[in-house]
Protein backbone atom coordinates (compact mmCIF):
# COMPACT_ATOMS: atom_id res chain seq x y z
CA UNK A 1 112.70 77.07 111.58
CA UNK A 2 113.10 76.36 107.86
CA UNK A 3 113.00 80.23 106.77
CA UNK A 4 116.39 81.19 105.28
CA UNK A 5 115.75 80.79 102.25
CA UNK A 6 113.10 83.68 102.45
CA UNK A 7 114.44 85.57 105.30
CA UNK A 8 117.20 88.05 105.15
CA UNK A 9 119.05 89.28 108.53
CA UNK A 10 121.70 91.76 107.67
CA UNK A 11 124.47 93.51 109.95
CA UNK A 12 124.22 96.66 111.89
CA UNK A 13 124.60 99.67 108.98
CA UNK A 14 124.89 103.55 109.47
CA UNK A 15 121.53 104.91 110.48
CA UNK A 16 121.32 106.43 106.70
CA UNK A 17 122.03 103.56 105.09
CA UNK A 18 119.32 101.61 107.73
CA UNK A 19 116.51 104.08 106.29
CA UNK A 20 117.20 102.96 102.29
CA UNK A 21 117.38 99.57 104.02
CA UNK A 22 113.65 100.49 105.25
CA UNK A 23 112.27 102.02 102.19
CA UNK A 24 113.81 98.81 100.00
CA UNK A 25 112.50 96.04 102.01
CA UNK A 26 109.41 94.25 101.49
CA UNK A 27 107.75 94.08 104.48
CA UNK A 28 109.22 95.79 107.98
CA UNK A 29 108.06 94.06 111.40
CA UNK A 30 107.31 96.26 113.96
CA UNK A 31 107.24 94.85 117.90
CA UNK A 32 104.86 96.66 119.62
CA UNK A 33 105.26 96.15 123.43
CA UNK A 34 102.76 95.15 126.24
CA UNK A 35 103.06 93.03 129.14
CA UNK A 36 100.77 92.68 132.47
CA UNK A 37 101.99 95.59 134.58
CA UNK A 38 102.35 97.74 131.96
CA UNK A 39 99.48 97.56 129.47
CA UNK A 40 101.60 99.63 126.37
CA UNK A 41 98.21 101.30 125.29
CA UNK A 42 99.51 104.59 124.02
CA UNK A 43 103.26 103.75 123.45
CA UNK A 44 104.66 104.30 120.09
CA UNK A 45 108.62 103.90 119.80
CA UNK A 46 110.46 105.95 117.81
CA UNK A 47 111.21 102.90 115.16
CA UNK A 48 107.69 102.87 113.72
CA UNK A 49 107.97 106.59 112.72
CA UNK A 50 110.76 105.89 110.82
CA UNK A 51 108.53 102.68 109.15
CA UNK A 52 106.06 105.17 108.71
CA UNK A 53 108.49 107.48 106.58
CA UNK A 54 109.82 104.77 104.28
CA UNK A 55 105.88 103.79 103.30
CA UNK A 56 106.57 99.74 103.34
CA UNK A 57 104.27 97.30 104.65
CA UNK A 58 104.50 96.88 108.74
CA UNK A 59 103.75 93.58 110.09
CA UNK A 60 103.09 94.22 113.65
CA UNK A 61 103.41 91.68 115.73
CA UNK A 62 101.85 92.20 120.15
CA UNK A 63 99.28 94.67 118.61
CA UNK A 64 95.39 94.80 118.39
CA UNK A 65 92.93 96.25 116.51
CA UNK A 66 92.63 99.19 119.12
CA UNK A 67 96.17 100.72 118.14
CA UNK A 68 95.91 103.75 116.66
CA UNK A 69 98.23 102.40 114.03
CA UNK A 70 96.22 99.61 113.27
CA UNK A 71 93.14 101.90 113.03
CA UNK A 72 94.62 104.52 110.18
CA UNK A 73 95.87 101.65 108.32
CA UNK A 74 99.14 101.70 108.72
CA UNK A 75 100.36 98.61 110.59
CA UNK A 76 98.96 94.98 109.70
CA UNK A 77 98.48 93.20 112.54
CA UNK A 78 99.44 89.32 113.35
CA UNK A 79 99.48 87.81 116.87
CA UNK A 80 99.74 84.09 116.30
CA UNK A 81 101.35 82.10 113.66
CA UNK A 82 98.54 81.64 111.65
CA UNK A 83 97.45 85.07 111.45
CA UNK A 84 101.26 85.98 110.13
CA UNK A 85 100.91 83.13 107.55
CA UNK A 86 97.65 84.30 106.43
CA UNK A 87 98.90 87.77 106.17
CA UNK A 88 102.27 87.35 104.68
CA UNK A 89 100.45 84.98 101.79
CA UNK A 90 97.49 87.30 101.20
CA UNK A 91 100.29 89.50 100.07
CA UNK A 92 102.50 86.69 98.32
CA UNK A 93 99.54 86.00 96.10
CA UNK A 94 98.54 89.25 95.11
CA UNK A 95 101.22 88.93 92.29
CA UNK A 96 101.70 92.90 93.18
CA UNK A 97 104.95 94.30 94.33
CA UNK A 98 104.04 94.33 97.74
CA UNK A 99 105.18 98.57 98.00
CA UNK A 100 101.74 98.56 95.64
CA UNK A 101 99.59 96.91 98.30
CA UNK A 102 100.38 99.56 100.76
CA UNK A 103 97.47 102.00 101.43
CA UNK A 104 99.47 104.56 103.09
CA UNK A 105 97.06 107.69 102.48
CA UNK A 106 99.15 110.71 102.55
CA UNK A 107 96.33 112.57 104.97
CA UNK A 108 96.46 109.98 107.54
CA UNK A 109 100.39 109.88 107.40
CA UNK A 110 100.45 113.42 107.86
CA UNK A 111 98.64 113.04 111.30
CA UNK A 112 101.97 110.63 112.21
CA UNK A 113 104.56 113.17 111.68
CA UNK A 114 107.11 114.35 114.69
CA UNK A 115 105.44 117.74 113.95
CA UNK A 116 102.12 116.76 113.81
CA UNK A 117 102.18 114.79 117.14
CA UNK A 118 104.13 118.05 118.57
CA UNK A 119 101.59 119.95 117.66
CA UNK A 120 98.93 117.59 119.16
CA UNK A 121 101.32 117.47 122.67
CA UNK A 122 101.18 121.52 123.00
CA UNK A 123 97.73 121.58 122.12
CA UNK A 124 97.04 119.12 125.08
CA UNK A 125 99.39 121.10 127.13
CA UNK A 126 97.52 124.63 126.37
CA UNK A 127 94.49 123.58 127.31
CA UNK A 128 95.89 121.90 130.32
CA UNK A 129 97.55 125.25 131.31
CA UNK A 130 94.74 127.56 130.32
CA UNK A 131 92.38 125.57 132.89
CA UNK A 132 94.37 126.17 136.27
């Protein structure tokens, strides 16, 4: 497709070494997943946590402006070729590393954590058991 020259796909690497690989890239694309029987509202997998944690910009490709994701801020949606072009040169041209573009507010992060989503499961769960 005429992209080597900008696109860098590098062997499988220890898991450790995979999360400096994160936190050193510029941009990280995340596949979110959807398809007719199965919707994917809700589902999160584990690799966008571990995005999350390294705080570089997610392109998120099969996503919408109703993911949760999407709605803190932390993902960048693009669903079409054009939208990925416009997105990946809106960053290009800022003439900012793009790590300084990233709007990752600690607060909303937070909220993203295993613990905090945990916490959020057995608060469900109580209430769920203190009703019966």
């Amino acid at each position: 497709m005429g992209i080597g020259e900008v696109v860098k796909v590098i062997p499988k690497v220890p898991y450790e070494m995979s999360l400096a690989v994160q936190r050193n890239s510029d941009v990280l694309l995340y596949l979110g997943y959807s398809s007719k029987e199965h919707p994917g509202d809700g589902i999160l997998s584990g690799k966008v946590f571990e995005y999350l944690q390294a705080k570089t910009p997610i392109l998120a490709l099969n996503t919408d402006a109703s993911h949760p994701l999407v709605a803190d801020n932390l993902i960048c949606p693009a669903n079409s070729v054009s939208e990925i072009v416009v997105l990946l040169e809106s960053w290009l041209k800022s003439g900012k590393p793009l790590k300084q573009e990233t709007h990752f507010d600690r607060g909303v992060l937070c909220k993203w954590t295993r613990k905090s989503q945990t916490e959020r499961l057995l608060s469900v769960l109580s209430s769920l058991t203190n009703t019966v």
